[in-house]
N, C-alpha and C. Protein backbone atom coordinates (compact mmCIF):
# COMPACT_ATOMS: atom_id res chain seq x y z
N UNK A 1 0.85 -1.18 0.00
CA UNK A 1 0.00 0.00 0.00
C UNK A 1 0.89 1.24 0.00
N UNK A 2 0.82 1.93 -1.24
CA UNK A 2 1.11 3.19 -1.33
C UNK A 2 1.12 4.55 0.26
N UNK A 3 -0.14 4.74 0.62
CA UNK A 3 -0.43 5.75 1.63
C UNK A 3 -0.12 4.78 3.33
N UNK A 4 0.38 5.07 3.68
CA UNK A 4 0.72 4.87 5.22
C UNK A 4 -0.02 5.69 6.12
N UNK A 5 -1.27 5.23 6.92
CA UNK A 5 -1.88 6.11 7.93
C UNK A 5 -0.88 5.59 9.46
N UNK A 6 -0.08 6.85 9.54
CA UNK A 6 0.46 7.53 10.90
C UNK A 6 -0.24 8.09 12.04
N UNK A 7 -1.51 7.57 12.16
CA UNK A 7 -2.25 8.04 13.31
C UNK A 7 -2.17 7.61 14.32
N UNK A 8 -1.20 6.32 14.70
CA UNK A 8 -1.10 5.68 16.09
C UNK A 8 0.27 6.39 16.27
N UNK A 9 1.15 6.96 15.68
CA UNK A 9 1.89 8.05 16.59
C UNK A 9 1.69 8.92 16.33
N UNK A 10 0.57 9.70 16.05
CA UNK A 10 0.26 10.95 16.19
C UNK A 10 -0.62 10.60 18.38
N UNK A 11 -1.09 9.50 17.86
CA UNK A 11 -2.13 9.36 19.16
C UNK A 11 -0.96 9.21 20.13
N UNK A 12 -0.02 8.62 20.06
CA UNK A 12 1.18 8.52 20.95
C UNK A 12 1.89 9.73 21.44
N UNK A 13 1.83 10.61 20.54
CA UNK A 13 2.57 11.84 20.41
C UNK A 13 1.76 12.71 21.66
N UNK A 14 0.65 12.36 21.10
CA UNK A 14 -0.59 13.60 22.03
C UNK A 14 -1.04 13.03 23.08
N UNK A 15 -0.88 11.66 23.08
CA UNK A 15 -1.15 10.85 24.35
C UNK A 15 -2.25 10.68 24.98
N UNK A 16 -3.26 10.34 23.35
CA UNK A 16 -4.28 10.30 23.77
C UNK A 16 -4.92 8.68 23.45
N UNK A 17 -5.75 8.04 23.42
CA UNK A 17 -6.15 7.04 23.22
C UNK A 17 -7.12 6.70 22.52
N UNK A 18 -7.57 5.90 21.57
CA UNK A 18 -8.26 5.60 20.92
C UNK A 18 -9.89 5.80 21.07
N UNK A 19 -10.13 5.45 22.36
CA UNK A 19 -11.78 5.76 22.62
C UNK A 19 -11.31 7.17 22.88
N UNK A 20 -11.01 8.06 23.45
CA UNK A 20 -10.76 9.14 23.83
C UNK A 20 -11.26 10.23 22.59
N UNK A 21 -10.01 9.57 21.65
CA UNK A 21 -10.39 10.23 20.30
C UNK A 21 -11.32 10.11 19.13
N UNK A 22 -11.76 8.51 19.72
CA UNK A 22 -13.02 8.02 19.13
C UNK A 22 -13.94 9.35 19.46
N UNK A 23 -14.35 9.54 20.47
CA UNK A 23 -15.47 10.11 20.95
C UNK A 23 -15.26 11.60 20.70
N UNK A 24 -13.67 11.89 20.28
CA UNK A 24 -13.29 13.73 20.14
C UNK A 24 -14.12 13.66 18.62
N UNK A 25 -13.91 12.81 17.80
CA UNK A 25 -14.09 12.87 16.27
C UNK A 25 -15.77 12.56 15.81
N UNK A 26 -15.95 11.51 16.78
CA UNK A 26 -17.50 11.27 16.79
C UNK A 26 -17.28 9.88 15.96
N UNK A 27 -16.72 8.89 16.00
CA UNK A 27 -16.45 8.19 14.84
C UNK A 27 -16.43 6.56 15.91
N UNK A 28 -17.18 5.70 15.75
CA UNK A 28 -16.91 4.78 16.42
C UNK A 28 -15.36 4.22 17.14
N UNK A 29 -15.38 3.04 17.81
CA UNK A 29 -14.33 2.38 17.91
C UNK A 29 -13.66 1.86 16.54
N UNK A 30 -14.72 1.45 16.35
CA UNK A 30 -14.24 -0.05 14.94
C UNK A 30 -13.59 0.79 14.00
N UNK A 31 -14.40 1.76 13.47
CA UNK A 31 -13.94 2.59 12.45
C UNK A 31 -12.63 3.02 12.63
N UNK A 32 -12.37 3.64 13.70
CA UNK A 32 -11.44 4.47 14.01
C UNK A 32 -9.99 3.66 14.44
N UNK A 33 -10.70 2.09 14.14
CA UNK A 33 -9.11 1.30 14.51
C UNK A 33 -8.93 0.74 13.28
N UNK A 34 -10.30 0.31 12.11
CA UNK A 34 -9.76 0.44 11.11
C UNK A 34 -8.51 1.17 10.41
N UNK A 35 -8.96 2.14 10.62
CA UNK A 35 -8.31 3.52 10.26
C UNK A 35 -6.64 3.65 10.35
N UNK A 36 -6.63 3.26 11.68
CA UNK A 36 -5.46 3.36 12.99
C UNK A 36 -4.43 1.95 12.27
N UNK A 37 -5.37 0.78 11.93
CA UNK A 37 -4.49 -0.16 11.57
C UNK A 37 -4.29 -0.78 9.78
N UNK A 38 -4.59 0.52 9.61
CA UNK A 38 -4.11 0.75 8.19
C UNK A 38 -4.87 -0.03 7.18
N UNK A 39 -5.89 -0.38 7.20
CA UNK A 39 -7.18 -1.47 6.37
C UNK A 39 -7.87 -0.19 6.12
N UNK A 40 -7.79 0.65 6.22
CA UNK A 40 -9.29 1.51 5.60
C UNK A 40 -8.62 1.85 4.19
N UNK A 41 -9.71 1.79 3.28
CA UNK A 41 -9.83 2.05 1.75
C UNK A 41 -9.21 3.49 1.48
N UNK A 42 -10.24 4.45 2.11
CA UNK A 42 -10.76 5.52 1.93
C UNK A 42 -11.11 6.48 3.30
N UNK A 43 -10.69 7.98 3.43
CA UNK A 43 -10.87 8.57 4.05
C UNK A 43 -11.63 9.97 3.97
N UNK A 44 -12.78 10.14 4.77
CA UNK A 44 -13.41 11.31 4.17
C UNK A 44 -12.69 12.58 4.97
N UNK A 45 -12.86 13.80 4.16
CA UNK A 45 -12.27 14.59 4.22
C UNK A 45 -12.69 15.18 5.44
N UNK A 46 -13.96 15.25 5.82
CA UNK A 46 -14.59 15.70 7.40
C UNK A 46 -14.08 14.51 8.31
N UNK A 47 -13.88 13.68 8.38
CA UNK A 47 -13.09 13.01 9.48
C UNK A 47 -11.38 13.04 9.07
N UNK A 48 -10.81 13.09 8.37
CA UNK A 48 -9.49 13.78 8.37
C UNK A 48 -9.43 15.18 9.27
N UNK A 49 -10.42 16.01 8.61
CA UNK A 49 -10.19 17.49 9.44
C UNK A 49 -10.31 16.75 11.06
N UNK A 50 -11.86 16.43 11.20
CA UNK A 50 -11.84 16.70 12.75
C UNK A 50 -10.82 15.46 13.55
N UNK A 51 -10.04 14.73 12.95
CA UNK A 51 -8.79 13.93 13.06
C UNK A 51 -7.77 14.91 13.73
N UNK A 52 -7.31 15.92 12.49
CA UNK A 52 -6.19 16.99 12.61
C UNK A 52 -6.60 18.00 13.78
N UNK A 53 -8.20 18.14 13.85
CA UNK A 53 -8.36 19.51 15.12
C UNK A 53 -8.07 18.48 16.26
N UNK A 54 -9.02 17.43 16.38
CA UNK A 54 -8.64 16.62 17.68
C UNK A 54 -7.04 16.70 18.31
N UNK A 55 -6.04 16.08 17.58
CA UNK A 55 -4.64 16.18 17.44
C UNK A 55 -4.08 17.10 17.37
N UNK A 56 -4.65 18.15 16.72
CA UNK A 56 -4.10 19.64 16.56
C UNK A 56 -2.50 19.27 15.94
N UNK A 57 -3.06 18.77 14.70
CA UNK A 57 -1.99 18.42 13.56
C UNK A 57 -2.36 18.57 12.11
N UNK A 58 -1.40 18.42 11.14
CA UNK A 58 -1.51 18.19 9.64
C UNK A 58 -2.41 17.24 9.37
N UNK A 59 -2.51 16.82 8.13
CA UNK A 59 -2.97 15.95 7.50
C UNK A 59 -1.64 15.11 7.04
N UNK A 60 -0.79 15.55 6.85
CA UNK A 60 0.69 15.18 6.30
C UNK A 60 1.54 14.55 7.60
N UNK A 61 0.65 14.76 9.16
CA UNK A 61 1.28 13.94 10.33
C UNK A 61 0.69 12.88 10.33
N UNK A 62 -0.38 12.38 9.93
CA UNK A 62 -0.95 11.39 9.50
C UNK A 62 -0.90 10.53 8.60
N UNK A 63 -0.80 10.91 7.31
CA UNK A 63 -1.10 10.58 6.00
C UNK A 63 0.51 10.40 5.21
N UNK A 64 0.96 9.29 4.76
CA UNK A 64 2.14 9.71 4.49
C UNK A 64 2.33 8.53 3.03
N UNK A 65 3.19 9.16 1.97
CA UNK A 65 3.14 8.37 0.62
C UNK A 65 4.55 7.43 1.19
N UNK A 66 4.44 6.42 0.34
CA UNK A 66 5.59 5.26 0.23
C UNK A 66 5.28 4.68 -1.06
N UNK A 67 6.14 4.77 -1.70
CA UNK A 67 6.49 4.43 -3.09
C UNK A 67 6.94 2.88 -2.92
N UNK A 68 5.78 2.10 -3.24
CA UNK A 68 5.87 0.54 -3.66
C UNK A 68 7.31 0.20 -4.07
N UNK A 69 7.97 -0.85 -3.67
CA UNK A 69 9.29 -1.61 -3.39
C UNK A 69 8.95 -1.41 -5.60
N UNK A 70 10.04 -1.00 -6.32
CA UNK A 70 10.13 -1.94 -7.61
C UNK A 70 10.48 -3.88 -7.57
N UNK A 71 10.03 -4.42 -8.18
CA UNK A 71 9.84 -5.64 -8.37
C UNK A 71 11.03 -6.05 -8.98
N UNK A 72 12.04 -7.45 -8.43
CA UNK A 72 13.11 -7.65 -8.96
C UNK A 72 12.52 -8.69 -10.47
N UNK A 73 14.13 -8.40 -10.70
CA UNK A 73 13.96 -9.30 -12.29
C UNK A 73 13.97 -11.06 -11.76
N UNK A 74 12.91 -11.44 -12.57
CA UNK A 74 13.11 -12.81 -11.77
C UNK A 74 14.64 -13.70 -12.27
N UNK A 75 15.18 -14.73 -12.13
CA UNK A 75 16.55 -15.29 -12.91
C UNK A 75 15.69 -15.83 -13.77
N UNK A 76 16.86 -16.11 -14.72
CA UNK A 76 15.82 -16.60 -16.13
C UNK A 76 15.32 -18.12 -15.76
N UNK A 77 14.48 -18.49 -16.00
CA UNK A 77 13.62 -19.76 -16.35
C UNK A 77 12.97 -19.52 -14.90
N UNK A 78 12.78 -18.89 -13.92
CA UNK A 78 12.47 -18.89 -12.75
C UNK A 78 11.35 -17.85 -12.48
N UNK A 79 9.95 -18.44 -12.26
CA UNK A 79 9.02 -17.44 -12.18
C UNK A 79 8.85 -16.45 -11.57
């Protein structure tokens, strides 16, 4: 996966905890550990913001690109 969600050290950082911030954002548990453990698809832009006010951070302390490993050459005859 391309995008890396950094929100369990942002929550570390601020030292806050998951239900804590569950309940700052309005966003269940489940969701919000989805989120936290990097399985969510898709993020809407109103729970990003109230993510960043909760935290009183970026979107970019969170959200971070990683450029997929390139794929080696396989040896020849070897799949």
């Amino acid at each position: 996966m391309a995008i890396v969600v950094n929100l369990d050290v942002m929550m570390a950082k601020r030292k806050i905890g998951l239900g804590e911030l569950a309940q700052k954002v309005d966003l269940t548990l489940a969701n919000l550990s989805i989120l936290k453990n990097n399985h969510a698809k898709a993020v809407r832009f109103t729970t990003l913001e109230a993510i960043c006010k909760a935290l009183e951070c970026q979107p970019g302390d969170i959200l971070e690109y990683v450029p997929d490993s390139p794929r080696q050459p396989h040896a020849e005859g070897v799949p």
